[in-house]
Every structure is written in structure tokens, then in C-alpha cells.
C-alpha atoms as a PDB file:
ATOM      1  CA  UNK A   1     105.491  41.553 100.009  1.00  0.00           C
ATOM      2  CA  UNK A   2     105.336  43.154 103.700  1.00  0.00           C
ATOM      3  CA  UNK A   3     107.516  46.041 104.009  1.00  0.00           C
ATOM      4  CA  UNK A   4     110.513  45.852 106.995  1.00  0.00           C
ATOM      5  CA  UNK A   5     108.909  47.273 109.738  1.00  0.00           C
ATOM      6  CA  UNK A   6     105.636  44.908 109.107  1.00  0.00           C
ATOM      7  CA  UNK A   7     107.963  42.037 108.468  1.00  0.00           C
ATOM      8  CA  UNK A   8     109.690  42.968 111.982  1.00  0.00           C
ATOM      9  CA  UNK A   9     106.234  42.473 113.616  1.00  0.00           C
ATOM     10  CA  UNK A  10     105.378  39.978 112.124  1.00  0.00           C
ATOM     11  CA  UNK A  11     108.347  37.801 113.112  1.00  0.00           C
ATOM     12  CA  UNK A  12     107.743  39.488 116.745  1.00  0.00           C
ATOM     13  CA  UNK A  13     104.014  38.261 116.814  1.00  0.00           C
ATOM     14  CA  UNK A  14     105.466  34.569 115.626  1.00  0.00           C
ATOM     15  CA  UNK A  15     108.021  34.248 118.383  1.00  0.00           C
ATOM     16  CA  UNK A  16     104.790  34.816 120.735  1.00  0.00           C
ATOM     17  CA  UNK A  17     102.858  32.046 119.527  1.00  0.00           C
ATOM     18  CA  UNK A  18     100.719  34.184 117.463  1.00  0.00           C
ATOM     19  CA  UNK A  19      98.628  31.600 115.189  1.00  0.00           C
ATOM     20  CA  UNK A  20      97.196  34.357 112.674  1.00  0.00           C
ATOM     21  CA  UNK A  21     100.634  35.497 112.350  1.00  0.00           C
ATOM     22  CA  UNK A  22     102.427  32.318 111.592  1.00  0.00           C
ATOM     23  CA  UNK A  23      99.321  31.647 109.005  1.00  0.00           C
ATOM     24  CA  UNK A  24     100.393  34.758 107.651  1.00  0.00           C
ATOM     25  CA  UNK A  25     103.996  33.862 107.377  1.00  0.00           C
ATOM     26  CA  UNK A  26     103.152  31.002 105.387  1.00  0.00           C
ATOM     27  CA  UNK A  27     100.549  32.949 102.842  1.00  0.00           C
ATOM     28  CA  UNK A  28     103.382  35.347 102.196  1.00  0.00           C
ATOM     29  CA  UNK A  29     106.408  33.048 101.499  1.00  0.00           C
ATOM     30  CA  UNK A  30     105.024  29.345 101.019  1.00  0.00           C
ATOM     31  CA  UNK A  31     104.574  29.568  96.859  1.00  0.00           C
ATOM     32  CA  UNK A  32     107.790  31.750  96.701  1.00  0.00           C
ATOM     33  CA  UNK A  33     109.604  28.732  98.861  1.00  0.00           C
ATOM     34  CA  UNK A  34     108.260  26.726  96.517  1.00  0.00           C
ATOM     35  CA  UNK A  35     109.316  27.990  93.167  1.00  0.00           C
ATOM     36  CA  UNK A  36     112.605  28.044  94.841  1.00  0.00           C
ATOM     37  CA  UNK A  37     113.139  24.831  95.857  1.00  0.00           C
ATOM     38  CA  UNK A  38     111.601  23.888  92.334  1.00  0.00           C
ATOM     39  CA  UNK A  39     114.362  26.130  90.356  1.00  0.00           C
ATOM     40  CA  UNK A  40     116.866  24.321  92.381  1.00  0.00           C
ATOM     41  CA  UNK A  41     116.338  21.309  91.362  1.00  0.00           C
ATOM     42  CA  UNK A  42     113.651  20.633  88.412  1.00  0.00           C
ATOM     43  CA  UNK A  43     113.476  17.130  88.905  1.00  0.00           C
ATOM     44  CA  UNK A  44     111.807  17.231  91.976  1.00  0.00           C
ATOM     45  CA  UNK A  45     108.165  16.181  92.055  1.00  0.00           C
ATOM     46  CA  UNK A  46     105.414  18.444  92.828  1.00  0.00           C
ATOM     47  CA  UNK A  47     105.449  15.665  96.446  1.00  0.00           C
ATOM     48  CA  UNK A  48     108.980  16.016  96.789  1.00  0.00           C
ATOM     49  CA  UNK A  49     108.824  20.039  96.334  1.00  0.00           C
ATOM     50  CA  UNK A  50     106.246  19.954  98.994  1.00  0.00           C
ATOM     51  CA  UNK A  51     108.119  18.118 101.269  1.00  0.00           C
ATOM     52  CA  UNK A  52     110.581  19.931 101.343  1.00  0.00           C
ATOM     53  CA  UNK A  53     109.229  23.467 101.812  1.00  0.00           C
ATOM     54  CA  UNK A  54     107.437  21.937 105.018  1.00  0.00           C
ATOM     55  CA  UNK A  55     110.836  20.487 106.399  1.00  0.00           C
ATOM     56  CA  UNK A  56     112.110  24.309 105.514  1.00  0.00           C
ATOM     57  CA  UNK A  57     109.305  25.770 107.283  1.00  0.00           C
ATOM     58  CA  UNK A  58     109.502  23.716 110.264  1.00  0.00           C
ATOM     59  CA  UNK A  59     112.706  24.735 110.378  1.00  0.00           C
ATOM     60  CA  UNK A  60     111.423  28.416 110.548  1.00  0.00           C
ATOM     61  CA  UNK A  61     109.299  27.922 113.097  1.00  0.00           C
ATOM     62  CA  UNK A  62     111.542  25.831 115.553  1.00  0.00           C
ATOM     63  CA  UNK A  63     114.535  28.319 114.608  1.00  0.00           C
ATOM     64  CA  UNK A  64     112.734  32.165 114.472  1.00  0.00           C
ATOM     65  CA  UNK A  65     114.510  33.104 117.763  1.00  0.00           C
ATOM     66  CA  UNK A  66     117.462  32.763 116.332  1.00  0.00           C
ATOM     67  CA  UNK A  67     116.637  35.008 113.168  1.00  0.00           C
ATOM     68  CA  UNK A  68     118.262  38.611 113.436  1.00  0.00           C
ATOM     69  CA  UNK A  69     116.268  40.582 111.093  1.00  0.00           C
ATOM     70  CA  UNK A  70     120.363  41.400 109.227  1.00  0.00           C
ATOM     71  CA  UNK A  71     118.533  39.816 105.549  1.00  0.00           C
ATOM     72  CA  UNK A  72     115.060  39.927 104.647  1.00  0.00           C
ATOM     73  CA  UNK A  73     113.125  36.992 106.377  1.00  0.00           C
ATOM     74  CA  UNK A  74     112.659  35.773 102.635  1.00  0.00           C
ATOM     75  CA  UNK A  75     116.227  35.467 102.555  1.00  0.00           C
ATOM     76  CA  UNK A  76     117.003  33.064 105.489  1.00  0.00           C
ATOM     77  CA  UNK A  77     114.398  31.098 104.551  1.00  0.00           C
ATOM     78  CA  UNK A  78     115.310  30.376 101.222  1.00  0.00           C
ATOM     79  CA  UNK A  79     118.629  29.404 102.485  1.00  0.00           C
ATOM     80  CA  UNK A  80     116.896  26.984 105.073  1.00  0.00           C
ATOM     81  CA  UNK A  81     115.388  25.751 102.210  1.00  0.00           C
ATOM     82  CA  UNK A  82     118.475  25.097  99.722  1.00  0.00           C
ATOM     83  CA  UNK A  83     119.774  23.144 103.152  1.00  0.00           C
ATOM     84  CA  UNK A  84     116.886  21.372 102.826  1.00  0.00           C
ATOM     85  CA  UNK A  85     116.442  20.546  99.282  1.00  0.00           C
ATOM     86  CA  UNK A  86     120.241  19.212  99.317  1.00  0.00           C
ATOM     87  CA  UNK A  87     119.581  17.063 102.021  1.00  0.00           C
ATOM     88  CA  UNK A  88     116.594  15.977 100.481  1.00  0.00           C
ATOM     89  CA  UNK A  89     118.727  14.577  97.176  1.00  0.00           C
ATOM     90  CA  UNK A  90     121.027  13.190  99.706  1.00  0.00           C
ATOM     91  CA  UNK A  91     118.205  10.992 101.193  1.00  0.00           C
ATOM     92  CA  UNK A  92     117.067   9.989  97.893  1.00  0.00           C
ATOM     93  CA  UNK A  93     120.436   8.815  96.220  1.00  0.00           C
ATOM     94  CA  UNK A  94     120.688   7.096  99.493  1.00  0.00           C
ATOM     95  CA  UNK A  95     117.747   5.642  99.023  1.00  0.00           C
ATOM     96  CA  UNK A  96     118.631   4.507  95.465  1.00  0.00           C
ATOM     97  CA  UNK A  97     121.854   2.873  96.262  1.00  0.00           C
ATOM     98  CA  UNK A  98     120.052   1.201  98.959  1.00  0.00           C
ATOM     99  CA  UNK A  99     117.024  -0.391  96.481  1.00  0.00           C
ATOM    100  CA  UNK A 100     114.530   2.475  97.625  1.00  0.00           C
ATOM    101  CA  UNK A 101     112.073   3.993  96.120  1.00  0.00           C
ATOM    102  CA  UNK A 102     111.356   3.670  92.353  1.00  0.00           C
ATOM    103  CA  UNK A 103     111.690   6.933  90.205  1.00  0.00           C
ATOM    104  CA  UNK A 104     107.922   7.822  89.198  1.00  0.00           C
ATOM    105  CA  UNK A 105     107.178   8.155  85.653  1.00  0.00           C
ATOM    106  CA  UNK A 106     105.310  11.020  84.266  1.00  0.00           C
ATOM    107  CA  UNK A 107     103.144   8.443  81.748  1.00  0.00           C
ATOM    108  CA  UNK A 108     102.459   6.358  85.067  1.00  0.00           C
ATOM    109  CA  UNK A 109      98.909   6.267  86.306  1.00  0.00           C
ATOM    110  CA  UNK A 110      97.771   6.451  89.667  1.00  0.00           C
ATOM    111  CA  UNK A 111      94.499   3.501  91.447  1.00  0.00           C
ATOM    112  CA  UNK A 112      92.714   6.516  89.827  1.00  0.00           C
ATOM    113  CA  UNK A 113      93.353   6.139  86.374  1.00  0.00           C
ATOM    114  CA  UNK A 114      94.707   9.461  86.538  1.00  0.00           C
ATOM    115  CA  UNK A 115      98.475  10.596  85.212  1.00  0.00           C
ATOM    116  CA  UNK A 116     100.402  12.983  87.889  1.00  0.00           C
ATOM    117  CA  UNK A 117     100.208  16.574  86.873  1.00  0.00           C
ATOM    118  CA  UNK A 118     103.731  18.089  86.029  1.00  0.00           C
ATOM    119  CA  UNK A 119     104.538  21.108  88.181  1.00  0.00           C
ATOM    120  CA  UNK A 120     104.314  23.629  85.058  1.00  0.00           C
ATOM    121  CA  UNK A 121     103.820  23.560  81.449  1.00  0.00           C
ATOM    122  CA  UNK A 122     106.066  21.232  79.988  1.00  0.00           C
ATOM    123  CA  UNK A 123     108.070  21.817  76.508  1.00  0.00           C
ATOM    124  CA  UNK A 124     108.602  19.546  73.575  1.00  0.00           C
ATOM    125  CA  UNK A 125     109.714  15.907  74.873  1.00  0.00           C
ATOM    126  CA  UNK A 126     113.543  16.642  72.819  1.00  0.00           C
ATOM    127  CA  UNK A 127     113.601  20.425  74.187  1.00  0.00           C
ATOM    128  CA  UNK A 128     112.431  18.851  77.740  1.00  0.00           C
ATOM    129  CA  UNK A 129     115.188  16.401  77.434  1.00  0.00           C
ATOM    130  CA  UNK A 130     117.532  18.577  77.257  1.00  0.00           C
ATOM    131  CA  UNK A 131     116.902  21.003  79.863  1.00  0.00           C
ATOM    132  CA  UNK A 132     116.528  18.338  82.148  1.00  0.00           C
ATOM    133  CA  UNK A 133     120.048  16.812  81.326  1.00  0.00           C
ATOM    134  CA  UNK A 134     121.668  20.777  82.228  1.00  0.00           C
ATOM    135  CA  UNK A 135     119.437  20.746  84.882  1.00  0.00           C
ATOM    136  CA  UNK A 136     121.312  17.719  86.290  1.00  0.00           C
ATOM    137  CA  UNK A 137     124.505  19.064  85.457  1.00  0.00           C
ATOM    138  CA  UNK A 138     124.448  22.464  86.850  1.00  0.00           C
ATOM    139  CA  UNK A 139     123.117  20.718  90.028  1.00  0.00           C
ATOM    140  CA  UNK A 140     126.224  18.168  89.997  1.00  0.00           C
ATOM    141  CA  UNK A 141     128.691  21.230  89.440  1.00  0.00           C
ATOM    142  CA  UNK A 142     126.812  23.605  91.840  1.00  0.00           C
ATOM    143  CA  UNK A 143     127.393  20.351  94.584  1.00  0.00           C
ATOM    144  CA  UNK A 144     131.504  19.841  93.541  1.00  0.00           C
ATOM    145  CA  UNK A 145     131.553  23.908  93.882  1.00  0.00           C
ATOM    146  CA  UNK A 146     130.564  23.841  97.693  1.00  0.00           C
ATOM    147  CA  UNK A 147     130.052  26.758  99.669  1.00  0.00           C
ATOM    148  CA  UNK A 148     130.312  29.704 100.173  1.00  0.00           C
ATOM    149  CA  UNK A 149     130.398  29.906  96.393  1.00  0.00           C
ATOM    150  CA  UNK A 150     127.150  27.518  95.649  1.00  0.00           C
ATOM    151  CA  UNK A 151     125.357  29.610  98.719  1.00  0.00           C
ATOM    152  CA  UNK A 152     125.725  32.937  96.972  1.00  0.00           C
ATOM    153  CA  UNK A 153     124.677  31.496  93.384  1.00  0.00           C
ATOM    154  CA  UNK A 154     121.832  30.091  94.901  1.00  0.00           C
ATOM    155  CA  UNK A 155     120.576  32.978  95.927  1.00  0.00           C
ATOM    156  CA  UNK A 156     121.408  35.254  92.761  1.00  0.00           C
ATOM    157  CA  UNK A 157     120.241  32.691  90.606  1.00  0.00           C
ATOM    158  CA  UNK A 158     117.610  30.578  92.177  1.00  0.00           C
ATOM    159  CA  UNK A 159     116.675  32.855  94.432  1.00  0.00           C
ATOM    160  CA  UNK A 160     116.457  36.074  92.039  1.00  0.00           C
ATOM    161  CA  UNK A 161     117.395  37.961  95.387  1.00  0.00           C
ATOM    162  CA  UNK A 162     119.733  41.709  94.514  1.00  0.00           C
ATOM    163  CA  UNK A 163     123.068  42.250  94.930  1.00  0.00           C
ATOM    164  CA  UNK A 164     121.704  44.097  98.170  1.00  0.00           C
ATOM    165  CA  UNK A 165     119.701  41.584  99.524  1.00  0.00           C
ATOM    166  CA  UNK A 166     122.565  38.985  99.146  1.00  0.00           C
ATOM    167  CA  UNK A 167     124.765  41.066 100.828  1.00  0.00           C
ATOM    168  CA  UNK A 168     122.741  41.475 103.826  1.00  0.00           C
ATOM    169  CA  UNK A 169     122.073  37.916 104.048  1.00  0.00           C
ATOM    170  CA  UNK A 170     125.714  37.146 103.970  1.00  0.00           C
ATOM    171  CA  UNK A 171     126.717  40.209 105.523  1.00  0.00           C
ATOM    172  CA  UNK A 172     129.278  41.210 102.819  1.00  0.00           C
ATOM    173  CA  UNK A 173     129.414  44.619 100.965  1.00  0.00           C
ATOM    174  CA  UNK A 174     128.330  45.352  97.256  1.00  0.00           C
ATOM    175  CA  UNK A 175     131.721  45.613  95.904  1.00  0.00           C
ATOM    176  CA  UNK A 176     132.563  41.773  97.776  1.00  0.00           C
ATOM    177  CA  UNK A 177     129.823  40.525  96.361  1.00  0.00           C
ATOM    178  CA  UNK A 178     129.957  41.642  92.738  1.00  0.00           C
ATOM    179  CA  UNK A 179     133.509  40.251  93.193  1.00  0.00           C
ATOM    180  CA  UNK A 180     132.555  36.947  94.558  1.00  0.00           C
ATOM    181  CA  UNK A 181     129.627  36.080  92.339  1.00  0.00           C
ATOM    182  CA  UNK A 182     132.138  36.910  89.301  1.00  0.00           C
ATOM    183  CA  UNK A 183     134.861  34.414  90.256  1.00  0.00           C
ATOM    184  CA  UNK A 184     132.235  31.732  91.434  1.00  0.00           C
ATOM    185  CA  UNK A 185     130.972  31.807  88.432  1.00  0.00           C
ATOM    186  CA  UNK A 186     134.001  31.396  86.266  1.00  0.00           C
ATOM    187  CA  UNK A 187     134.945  28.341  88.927  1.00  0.00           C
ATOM    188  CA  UNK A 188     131.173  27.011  88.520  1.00  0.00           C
ATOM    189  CA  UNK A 189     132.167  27.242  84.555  1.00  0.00           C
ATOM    190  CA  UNK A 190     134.690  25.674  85.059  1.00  0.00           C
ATOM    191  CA  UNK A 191     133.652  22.777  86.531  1.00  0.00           C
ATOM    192  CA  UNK A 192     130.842  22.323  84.223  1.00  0.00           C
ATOM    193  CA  UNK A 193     133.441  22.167  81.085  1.00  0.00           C
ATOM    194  CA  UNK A 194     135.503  19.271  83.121  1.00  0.00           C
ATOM    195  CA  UNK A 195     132.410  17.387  83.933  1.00  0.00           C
ATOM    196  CA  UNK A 196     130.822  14.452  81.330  1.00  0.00           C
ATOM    197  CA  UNK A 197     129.575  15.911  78.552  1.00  0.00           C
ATOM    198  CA  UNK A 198     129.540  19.418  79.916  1.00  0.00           C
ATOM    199  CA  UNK A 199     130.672  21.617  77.286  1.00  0.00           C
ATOM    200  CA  UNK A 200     128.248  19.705  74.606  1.00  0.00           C
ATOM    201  CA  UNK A 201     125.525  20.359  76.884  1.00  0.00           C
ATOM    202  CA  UNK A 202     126.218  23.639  77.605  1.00  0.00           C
ATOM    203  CA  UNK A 203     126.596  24.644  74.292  1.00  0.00           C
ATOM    204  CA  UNK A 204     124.057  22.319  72.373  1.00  0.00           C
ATOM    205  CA  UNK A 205     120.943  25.063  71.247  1.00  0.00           C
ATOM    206  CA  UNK A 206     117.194  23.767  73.043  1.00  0.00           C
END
């Protein structure tokens, strides 16, 4: 992780065109985009994780002007890519209820014979099940919750930033956002309880 006043130059080298730097950019935060976007929504595809990050990351590099250096640079960009990764869903459920693209299977083949490789080690088909269906749900409450709340769970939660680092990004004090990550929570609980089958899933042990 590059420390603030190397991140500083850094961005300063990549609003001057600076190719080494904006291959450097990428080394640093690419996987970490990645395991974000992933977190935020577990059903994604190893293709559709990918995509994503490189929507988020043009995103960076048409938008770095605008960046401030008030959070880390980690920070905007993992809120570029929640942005992305919900309008992402939104193109595929539009896709869906237009007779798009077929869900792949994970016991589907490819020409080569070959089965597509899961993004990480996978648990027991009932346990997987399972975490798949709260997966779902969380991401259907965390969309009824809306922002600002889903924003600043997103970054506690998804992206494991501190209290600090949240407040910086949404340039709110400790205290505010202690507060505010308390009562979104109990809303986001909330929600979950009222939904389908949300209380049984909550609950259920994996």
C-alpha cells in the first residue's frame, strides 16, 4: 500500500499522462477492486467481476482530475466501483426481462471441454446454497435501503475500509459515522426481516 505523500504523486504523475504511473495504479488497486466488487455481489462471474473493475477503472482514468486527495484514492475508487457493479446488475436484469443472456452454469463446459473455474474455493453444494440465497438477499435489502445508508455499508462492510477512512471519504466525523452506520444497520435489519423469507434465512445455521 503506498503511503499519502507517494499516493499524492502518484495521482500527480497520472494526471500527466505518465504510463508507468497509471501501470502502477493498476498493480496497486486492480485485485483489491476486484475482491470488492466480488464481496458485493458473489454471484458475479469471474467475466462479469472483470468487467466491471475495467468500467471502474476507466472511470478513474477519465475522472482523476476531479479526485481531491479528501479519502484515500482506494476509497473513491471503490465507490466508482459499487456505481459500477450496481449498474452492472441493472444491465443484466434488463437483459433478462428482455430474453438476454442465459445464466452460465458452473457444471457447463466450454468448445474446450473445460468447466469455468469458480472465483475461490467453493463450500459444500447445501452450505453454498445457502450463502448464495443471503447473498441475494442482503443485495436486494442493501438496493431498497438506498443511499447514503447502502454507500456507507458498502464501504464498512465490503470495503473493510475504518471508521477513519469512511469518514474522509464522506467527509463526516467519527462520532457521525459511528452514529450512522448504527442506525443503517438496524434499517438494513429491518428490511431484511420484511423481505421473503428473510428472517429464516438470516437465522437458518450454514
Amino acid at each position: 500500500m503506498t503511503a499519502p505523500d507517494d499516493e499524492a504523486g502518484l495521482v500527480a504523475r497520472c494526471r500527466e499522462g505518465d504510463a508507468q504511473a497509471w501501470d502502477q495504479l493498476f498493480d496497486l488497486h486492480y485485485a483489491a477492486a476486484g475482491r470488492f466488487v466480488f464481496q458485493l455481489a458473489s454471484d458475479f462471474t469471474r467475466e462479469d467481476v472483470e468487467e466491471v473493475c475495467q468500467e471502474a477503472f476507466l472511470s478513474v482514468i477519465r475522472n482523476i482530475a476531479s479526485f481531491k486527495g479528501d479519502s484515500r484514492l482506494q476509497t473513491w475508487l471503490f465507490r466508482i466501483a459499487a456505481n459500477k457493479a450496481r449498474d452492472y446488475r441493472e444491465r443484466q436484469r434488463a437483459a433478462k426481462r428482455g430474453g438476454g443472456q442465459t445464466p452460465v452454469s458452473l457444471q457447463a463446459e466450454d468448445e474446450n471441454g473445460r468447466a469455468p473455474d469458480p472465483p475461490a474455493a467453493s463450500p459444500g453444494p447445501d452450505a453454498a446454497l445457502l450463502s448464495a440465497e443471503r447473498a441475494a438477499l442482503l443485495r436486494q435489502a442493501l438496493d431498497t435501503l438506498g443511499d447514503p445508508c447502502r454507500e456507507i455499508i458498502e464501504l464498512r462492510y465490503f470495503g473493510d475500509l475504518s471508521y477513519e477512512e469512511i469518514g474522509a471519504s464522506l467527509k463526516l466525523n467519527l462520532k457521525t459515522v459511528s452514529s450512522r452506520l448504527s442506525k443503517c444497520l438496524d434499517r438494513l435489519e429491518a428490511i431484511v426481516r420484511g423481505l421473503p423469507a428473510g428472517r429464516d434465512a438470516l437465522l437458518s445455521p450454514v
